[in-house]
Protein backbone atom coordinates (compact mmCIF):
# COMPACT_ATOMS: atom_id res chain seq x y z
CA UNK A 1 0.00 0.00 0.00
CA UNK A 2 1.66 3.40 -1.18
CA UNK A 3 0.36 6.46 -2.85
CA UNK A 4 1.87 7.75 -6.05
CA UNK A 5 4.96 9.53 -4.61
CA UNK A 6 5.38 13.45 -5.32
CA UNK A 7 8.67 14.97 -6.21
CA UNK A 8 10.56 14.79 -3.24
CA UNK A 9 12.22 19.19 -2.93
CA UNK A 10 15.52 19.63 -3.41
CA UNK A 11 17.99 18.58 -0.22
CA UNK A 12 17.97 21.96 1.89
CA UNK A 13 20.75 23.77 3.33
CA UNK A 14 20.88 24.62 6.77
CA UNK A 15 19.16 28.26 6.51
CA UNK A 16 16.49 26.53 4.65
CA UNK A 17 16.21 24.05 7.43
CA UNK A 18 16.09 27.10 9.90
CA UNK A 19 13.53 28.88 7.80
CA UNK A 20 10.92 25.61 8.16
CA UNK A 21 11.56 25.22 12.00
CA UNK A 22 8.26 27.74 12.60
CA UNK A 23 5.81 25.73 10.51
CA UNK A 24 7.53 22.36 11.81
CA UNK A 25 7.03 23.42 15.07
CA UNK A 26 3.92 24.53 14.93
CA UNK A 27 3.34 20.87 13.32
CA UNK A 28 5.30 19.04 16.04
CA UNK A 29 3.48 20.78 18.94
CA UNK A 30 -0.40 20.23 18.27
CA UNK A 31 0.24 17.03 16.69
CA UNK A 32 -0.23 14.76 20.26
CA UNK A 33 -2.93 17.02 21.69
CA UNK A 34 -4.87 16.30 18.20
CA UNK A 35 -4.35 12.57 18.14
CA UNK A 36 -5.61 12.35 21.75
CA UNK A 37 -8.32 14.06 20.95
CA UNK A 38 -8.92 11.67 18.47
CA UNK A 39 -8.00 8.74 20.15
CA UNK A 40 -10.49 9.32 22.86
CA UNK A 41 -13.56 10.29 20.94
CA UNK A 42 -12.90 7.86 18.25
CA UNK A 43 -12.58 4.84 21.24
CA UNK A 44 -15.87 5.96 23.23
CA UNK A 45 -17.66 6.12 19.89
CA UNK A 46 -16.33 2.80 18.21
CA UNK A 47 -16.72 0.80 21.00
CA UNK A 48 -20.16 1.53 21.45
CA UNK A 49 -21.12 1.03 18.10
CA UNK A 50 -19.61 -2.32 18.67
CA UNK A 51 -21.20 -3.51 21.70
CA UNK A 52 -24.65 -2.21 20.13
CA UNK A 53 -24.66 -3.58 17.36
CA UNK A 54 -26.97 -6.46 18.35
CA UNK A 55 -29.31 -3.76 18.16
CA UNK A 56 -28.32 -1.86 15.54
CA UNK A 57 -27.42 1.33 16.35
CA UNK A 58 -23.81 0.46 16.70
CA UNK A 59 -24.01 -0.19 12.90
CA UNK A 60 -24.44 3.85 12.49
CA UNK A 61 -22.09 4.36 15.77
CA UNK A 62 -19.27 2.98 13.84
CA UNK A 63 -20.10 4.46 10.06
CA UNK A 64 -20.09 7.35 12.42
CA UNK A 65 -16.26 6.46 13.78
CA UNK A 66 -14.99 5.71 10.42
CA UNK A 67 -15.92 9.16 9.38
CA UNK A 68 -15.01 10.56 12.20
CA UNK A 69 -11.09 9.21 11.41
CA UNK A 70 -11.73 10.11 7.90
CA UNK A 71 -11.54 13.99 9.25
CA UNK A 72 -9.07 13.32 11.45
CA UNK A 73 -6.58 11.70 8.89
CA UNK A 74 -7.42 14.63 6.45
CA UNK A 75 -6.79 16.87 9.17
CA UNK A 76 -3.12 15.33 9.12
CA UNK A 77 -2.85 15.56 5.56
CA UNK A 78 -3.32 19.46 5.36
CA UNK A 79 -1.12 19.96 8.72
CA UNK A 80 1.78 18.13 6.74
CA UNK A 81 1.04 20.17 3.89
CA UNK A 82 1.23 23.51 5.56
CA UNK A 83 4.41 22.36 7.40
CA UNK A 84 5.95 22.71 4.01
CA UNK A 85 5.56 18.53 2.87
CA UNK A 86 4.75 17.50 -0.21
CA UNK A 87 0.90 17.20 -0.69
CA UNK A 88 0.17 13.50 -0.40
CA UNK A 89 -2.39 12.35 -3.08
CA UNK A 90 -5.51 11.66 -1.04
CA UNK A 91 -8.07 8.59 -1.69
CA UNK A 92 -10.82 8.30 -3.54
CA UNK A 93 -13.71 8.18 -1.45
CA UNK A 94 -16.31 7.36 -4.26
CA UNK A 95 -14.62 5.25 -6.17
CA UNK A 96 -17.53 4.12 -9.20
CA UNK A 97 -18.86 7.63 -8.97
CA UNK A 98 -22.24 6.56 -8.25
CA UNK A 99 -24.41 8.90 -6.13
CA UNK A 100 -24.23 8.97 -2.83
CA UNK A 101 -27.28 7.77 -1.11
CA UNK A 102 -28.30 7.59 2.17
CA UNK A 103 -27.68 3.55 2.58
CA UNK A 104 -24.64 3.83 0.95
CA UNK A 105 -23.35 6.98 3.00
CA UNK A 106 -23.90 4.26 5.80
CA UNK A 107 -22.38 1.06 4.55
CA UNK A 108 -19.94 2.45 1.76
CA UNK A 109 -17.67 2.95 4.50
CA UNK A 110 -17.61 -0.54 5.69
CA UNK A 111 -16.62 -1.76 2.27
CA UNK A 112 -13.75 0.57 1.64
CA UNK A 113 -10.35 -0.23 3.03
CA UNK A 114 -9.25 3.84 3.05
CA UNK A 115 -11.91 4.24 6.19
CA UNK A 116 -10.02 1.20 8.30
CA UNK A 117 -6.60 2.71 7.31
CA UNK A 118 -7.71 6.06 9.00
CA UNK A 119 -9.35 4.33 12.06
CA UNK A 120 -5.87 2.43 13.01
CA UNK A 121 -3.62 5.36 11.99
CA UNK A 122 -6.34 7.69 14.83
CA UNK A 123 -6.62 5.34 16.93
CA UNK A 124 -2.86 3.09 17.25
CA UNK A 125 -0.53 4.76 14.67
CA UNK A 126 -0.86 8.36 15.40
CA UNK A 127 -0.78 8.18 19.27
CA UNK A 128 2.61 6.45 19.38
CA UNK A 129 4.49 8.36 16.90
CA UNK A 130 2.71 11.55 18.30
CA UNK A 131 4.31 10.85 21.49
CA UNK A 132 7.91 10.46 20.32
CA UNK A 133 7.70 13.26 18.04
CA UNK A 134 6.45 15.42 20.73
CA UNK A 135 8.80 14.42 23.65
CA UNK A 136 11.70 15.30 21.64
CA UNK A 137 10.73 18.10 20.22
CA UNK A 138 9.44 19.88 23.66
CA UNK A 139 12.70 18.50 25.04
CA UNK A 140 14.68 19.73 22.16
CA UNK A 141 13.38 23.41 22.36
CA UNK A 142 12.86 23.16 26.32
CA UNK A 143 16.60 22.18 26.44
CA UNK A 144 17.79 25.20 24.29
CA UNK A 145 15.58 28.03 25.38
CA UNK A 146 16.16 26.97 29.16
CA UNK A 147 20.07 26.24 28.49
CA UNK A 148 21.21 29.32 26.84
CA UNK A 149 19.42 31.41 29.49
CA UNK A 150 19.96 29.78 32.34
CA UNK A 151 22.96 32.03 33.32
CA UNK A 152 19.64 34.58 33.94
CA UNK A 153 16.87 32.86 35.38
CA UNK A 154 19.02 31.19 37.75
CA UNK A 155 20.25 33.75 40.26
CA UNK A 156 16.13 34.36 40.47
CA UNK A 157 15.83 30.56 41.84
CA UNK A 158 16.67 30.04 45.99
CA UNK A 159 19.85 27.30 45.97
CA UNK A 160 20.05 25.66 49.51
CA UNK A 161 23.12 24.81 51.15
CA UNK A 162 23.19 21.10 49.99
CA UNK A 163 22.94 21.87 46.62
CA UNK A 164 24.53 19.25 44.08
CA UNK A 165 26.24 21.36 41.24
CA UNK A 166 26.80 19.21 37.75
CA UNK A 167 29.44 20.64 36.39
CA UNK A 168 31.27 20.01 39.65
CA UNK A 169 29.93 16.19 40.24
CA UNK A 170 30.99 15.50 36.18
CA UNK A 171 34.48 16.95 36.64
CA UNK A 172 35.70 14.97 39.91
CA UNK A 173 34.32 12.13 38.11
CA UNK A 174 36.14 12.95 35.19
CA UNK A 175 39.61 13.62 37.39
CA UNK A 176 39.49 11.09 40.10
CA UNK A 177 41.17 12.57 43.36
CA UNK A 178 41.10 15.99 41.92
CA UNK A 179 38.62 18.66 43.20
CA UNK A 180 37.46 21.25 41.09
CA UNK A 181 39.17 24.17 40.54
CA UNK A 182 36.52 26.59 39.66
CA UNK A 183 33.48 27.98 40.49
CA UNK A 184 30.59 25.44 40.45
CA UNK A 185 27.69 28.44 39.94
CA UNK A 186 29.77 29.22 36.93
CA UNK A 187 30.66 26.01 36.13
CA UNK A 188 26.94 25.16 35.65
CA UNK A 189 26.01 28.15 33.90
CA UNK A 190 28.79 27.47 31.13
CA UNK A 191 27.60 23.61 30.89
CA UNK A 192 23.85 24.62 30.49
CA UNK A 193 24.65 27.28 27.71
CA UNK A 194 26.34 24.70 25.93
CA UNK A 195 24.53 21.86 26.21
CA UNK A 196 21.34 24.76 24.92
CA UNK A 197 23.16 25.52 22.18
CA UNK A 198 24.23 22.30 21.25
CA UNK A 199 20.29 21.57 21.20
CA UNK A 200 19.25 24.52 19.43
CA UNK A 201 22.14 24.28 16.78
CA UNK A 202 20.07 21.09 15.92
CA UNK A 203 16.91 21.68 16.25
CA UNK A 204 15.92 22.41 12.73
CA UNK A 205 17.28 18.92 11.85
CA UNK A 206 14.90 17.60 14.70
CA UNK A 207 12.11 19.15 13.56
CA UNK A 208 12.63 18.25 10.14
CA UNK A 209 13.22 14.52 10.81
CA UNK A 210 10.12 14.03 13.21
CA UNK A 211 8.02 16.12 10.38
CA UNK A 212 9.34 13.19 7.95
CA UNK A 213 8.67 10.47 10.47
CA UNK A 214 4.66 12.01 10.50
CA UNK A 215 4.99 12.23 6.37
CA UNK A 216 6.17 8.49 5.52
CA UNK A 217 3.64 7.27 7.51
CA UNK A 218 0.88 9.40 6.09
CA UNK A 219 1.99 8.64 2.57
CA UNK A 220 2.01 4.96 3.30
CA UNK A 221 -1.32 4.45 5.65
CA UNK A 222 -2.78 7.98 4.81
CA UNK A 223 -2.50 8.23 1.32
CA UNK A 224 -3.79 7.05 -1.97
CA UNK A 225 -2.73 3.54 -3.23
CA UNK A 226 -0.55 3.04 -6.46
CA UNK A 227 -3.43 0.80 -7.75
CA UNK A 228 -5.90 3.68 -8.00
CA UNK A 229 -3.61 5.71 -9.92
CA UNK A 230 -3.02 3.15 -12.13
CA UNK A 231 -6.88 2.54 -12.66
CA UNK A 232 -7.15 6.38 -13.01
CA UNK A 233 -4.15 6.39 -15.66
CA UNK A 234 -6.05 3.61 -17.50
CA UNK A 235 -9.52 4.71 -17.44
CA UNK A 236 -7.89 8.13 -18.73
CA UNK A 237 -5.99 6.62 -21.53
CA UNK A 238 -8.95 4.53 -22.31
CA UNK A 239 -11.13 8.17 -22.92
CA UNK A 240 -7.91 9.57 -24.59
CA UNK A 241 -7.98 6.67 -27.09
CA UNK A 242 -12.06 7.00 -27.44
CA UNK A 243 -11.91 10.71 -28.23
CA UNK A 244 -8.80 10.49 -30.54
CA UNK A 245 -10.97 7.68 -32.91
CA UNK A 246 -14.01 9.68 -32.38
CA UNK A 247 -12.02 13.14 -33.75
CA UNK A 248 -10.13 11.25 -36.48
CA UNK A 249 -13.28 9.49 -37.72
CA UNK A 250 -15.53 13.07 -37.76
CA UNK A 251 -12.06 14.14 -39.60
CA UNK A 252 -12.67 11.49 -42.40
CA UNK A 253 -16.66 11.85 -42.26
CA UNK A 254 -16.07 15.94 -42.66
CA UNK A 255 -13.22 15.50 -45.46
CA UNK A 256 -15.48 12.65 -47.25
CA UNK A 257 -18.38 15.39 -47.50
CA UNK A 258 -16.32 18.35 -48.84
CA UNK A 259 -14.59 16.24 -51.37
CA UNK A 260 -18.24 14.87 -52.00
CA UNK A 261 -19.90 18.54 -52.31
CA UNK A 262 -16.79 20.33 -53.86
CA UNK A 263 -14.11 19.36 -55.96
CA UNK A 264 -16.26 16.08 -57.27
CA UNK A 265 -19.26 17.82 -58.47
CA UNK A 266 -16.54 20.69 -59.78
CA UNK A 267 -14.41 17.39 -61.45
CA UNK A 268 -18.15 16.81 -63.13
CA UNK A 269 -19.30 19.72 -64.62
CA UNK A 270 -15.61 20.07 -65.86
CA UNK A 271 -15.80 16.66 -67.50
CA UNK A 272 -19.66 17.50 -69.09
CA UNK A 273 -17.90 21.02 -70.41
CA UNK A 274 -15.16 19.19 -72.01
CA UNK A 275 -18.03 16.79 -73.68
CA UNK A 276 -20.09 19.61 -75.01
CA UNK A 277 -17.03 21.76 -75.74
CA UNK A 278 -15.44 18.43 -78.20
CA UNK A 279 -18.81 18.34 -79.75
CA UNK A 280 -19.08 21.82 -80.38
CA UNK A 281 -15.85 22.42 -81.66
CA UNK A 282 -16.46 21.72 -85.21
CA UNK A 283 -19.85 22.55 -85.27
CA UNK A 284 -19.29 26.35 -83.16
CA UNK A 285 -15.54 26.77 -82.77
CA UNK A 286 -15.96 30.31 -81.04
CA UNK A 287 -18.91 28.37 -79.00
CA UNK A 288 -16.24 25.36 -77.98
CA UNK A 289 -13.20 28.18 -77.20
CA UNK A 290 -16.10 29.64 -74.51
CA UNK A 291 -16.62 26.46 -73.09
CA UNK A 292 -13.15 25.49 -72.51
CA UNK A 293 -12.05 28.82 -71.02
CA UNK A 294 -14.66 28.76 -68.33
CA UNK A 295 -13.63 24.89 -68.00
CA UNK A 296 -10.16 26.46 -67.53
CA UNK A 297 -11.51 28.57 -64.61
CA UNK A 298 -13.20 25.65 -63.67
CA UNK A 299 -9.95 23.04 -62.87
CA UNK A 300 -8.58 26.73 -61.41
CA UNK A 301 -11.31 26.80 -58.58
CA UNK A 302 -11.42 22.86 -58.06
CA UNK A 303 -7.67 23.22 -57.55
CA UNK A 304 -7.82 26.07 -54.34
CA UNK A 305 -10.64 24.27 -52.93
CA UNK A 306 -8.71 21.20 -53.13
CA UNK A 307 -5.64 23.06 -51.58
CA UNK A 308 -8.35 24.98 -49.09
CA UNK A 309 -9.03 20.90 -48.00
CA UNK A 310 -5.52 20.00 -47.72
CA UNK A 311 -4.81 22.25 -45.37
CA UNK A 312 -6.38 19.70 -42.56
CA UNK A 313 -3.27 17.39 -43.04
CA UNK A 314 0.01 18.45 -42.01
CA UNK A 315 1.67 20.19 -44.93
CA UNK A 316 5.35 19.52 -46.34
CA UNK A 317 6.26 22.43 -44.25
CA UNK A 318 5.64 21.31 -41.21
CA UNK A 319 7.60 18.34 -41.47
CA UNK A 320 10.32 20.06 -42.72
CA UNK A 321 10.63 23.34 -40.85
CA UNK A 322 8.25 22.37 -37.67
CA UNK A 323 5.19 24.15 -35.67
CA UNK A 324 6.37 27.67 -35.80
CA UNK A 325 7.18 27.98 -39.47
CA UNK A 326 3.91 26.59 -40.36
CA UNK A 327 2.08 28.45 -38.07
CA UNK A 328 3.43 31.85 -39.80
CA UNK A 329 2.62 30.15 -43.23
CA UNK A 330 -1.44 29.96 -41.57
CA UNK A 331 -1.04 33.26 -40.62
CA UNK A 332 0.02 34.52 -43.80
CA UNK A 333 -2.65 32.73 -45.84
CA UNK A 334 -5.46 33.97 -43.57
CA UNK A 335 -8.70 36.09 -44.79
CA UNK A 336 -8.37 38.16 -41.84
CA UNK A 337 -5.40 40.17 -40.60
CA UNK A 338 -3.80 37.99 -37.79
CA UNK A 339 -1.07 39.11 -35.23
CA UNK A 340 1.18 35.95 -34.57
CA UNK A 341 2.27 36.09 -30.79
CA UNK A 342 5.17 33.68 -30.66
CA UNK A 343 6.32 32.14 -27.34
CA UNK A 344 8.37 28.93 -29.14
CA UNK A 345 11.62 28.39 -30.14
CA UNK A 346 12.42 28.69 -33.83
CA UNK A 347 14.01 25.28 -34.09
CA UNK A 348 11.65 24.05 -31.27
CA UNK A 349 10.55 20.23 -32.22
CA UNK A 350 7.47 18.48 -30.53
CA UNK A 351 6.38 14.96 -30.98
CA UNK A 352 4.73 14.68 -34.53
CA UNK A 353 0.88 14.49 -33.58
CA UNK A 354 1.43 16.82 -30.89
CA UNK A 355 2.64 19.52 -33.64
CA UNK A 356 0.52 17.88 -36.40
CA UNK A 357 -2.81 18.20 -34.33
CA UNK A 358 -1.97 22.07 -33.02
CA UNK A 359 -1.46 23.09 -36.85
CA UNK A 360 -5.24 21.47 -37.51
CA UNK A 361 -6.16 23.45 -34.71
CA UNK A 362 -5.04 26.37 -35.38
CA UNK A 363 -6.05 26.62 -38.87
CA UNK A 364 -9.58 25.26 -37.72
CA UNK A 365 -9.71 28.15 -35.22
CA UNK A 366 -8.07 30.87 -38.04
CA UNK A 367 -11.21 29.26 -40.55
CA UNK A 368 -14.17 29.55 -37.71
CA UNK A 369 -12.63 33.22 -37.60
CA UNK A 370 -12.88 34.11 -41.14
CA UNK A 371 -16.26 32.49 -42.02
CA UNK A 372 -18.44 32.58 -38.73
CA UNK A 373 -16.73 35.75 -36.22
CA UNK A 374 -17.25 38.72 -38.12
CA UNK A 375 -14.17 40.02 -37.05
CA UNK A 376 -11.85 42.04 -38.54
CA UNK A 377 -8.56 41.38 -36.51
CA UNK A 378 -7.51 38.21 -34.31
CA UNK A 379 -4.64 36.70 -32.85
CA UNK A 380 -2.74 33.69 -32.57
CA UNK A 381 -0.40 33.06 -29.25
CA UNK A 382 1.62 29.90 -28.66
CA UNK A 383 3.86 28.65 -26.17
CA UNK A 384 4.96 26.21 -24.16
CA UNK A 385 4.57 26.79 -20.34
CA UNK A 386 5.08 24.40 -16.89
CA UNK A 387 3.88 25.58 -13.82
CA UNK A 388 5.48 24.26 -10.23
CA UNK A 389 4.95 20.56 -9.99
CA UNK A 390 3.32 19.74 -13.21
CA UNK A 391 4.83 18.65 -16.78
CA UNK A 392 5.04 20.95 -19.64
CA UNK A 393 2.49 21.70 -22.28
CA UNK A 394 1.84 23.48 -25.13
CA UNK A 395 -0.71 26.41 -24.62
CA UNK A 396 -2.37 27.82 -28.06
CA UNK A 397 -5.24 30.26 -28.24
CA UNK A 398 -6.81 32.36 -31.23
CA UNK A 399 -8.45 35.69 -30.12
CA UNK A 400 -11.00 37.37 -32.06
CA UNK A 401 -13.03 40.92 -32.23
CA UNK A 402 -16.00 39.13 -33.66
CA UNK A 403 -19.78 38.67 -32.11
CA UNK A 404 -19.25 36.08 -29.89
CA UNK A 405 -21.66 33.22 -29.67
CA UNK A 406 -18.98 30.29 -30.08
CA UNK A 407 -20.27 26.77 -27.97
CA UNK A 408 -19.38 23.34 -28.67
CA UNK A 409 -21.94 21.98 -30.50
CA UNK A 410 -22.39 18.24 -31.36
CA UNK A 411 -21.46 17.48 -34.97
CA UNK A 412 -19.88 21.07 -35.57
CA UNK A 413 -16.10 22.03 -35.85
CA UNK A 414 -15.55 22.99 -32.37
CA UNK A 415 -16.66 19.50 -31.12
CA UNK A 416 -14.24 17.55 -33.35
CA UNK A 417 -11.21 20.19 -31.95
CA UNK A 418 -12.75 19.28 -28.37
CA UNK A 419 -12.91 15.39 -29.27
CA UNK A 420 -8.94 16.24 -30.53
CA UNK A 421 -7.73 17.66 -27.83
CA UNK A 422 -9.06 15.41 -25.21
CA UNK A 423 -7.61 12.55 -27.76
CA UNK A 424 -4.35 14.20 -26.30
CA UNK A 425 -5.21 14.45 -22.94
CA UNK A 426 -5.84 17.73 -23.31
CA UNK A 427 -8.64 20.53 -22.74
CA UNK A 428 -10.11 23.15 -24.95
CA UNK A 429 -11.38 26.21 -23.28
CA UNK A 430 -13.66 28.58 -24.47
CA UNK A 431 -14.26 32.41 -23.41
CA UNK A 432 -16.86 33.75 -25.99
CA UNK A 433 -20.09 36.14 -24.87
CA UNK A 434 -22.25 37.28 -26.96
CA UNK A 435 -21.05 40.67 -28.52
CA UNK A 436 -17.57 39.42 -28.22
CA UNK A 437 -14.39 39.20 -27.99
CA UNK A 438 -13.75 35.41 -28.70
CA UNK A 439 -11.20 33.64 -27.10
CA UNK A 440 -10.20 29.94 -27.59
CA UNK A 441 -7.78 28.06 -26.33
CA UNK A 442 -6.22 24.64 -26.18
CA UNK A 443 -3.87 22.99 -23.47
CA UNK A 444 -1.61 19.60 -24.66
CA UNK A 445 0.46 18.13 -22.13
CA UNK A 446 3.75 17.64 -23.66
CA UNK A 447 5.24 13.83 -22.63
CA UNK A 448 8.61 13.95 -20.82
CA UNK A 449 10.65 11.89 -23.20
CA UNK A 450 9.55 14.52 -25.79
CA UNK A 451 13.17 16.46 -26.62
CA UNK A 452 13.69 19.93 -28.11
């Protein structure tokens, strides 16, 4: 049992150690009050549910306990996380997503090994560990404070005439047959200041290793189990997959009816013109040149609309020169006057249907501009960002001055970008009111074996 381990921070120096002693302490020193708190409520309330069950109330007195530890181990979760751990990836509670009735709210609990794991780490885990933590941390910071002051406080305290004096005691020890040759009130004095610094010199390392002692155990009792990520990474991948068929097939479907409504009915009346033109051409010569000069303009339209089509495959530039330079070749051929906001690296390479399926993107998004927006100016930003923690992805969004109005609607072009994106394990976000301005945006986590 294990939860999917976090990046561990970088090893600290010793200033950095000093700087987490407040939040450790502050950690350190409410952790046993907490778990006896816990420990007592959670013992009157379980063991009454248990010796009334007969009757059945103790079967609500214990759902009650196990939630009751539930708090109490989430509790310990966000203390470790504002002591400055590592958040610690917490269970799923509601595991098939079903709705949460009242019968289940009761028995779910039962059922689900997370609940148990909380009740032993509130009621036998946490109380021993609590205790060692705590003892040496009050006797850590009780041992420093009181040492390195106790040349102070202690003329304030009576001494009576029998008084044993440590330092003294330690040295004849030390020297047999030899009495000490200095003053024992000073002697003591220098002995606690040292021994109080000595404490407080390692306190933050203290601190930090009990805080560590409280994490490891959280991650392993505490903490989501490796299994559940790896269901979660599957079910995920499983979607992913679903979407990416789903997008590639509407792909297909949509090419399949342009060709069908374009270029082949085009490819038709070209070949009918050519008929009547060969028939006509003794006949009506000026008649026939007619015919073949608007069959001329004819091939000349069926071949942009075929290029128009071809732009949702990734063109030769792409694969040659990569994201960015095809991006400004997009720009360039748009309808509407586009500002190109680059954030990548010229020579910046991504993994082929990462860069393949941002270029259909973006020259879906620079279409829906020119032929549904309105709007008279846009712009296209890209870049690849990574925030604290998280892996890097590539971040593109078109912005518009048109009406507004864009939703995803089933069967339209913003649904097979959405089925796309997701096919990446991505999202597609959408910020347009009515009136305007539209902005649209898509976020593609970028694999970590992916290289520059």
């Amino acid at each position: 049992m294990s939860s999917t381990r976090p990046q561990e921070p970088a090893r600290r120096g010793y200033g950095a150690l000093w700087r987490g002693v407040p939040r450790e302490l502050g950690f350190l020193v409410l952790t046993m009050p907490i778990a006896y708190v816990a420990f007592s409520l959670l013992n009157g309330i379980l063991w009454a549910g248990v010796g009334t069950l007969i009757i059945y109330i103790g079967v609500f007195l214990v759902a009650g306990s196990l939630y009751i530890a539930r708090g109490f181990g989430t509790l310990e979760l966000v203390r470790l996380r504002w002591s400055g751990r590592p958040e610690i990836t917490r269970p799923d509670w509601n595991p098939g997503g079903k709705p949460i009735t009242f019968w289940r709210a009761v028995f779910g609990p039962y059922a689900n090994g997370h609940y148990w794991l909380y009740l032993l780490h509130a009621m036998i885990i946490n109380p021993i560990i609590s205790m060692i933590s705590w003892v040496f941390t009050i006797v850590w910071v009780s041992v420093g404070l009181g040492g390195v002051t106790y040349w102070f406080w202690d003329r304030f305290v009576p001494h009576p005439d029998s008084e044993i004096y440590l330092s003294k005691v330690i040295y004849e020890w030390w020297f047999q047959g030899s009495a000490a040759p200095f003053n024992p009130t000073v002697g003591d004095n220098v002995m606690e200041f040292v021994l109080g610094a000595i404490c407080l010199v390692t306190l933050p390392f203290i601190t930090h290793a009990m805080t560590l002692m409280h994490q490891a155990v959280a991650r392993g009792v505490l903490g989501a189990w490796r299994s559940e990520a790896l269901q979660r990474e599957v079910a995920d991948l499983s979607a992913s997959r679903g979407a990416a068929v789903v997008a590639e097939d509407q792909s297909l479907r949509r090419l399949e009816r342009d060709l069908h409504d374009g270029p082949q009915q085009r490819l038709i009346r070209l070949q009918m013109d050519l008929a009547s033109a060969e028939r006509k051409l003794d006949s009506d010569p000026e008649a026939a040149r007619t015919i073949i000069a608007e069959a001329g303009q004819q091939a000349q339209d069926t071949l942009e609309e075929l290029r128009a089509l071809s732009r949702g495959f990734a063109p030769p530039i792409l694969q040659d020169r990569g994201l960015v330079a095809a991006l400004e070749s997009l720009v360039a051929r748009s309808t509407v006057p586009v500002v190109f906001d680059n954030g990548l690296a010229p020579d910046l390479r991504l993994p082929s249907e990462i860069e393949r399926s941002a270029y259909f993107i973006a020259a879906e998004l620079l279409t829906n501009v020119s032929r549904h927006s309105g709007a008279t100016a846009a712009r296209l930003h890209v870049e690849v960002s990574a925030e604290p923690g998280t892996s890097r992805r590539l971040e593109l969004w078109v912005t518009d001055n048109g009406h507004g109005g864009a939703a995803v609607t089933a069967g339209h072009g913003l649904s097979g970008l959405d089925e796309r994106t997701r096919g990446l394990r991505g999202d597609l976000m959408i910020d347009s009111p009515v009136g305007g301005p539209t902005r649209i945006g898509v976020h593609i986590p970028i694999p970590e074996a992916a290289t520059d």
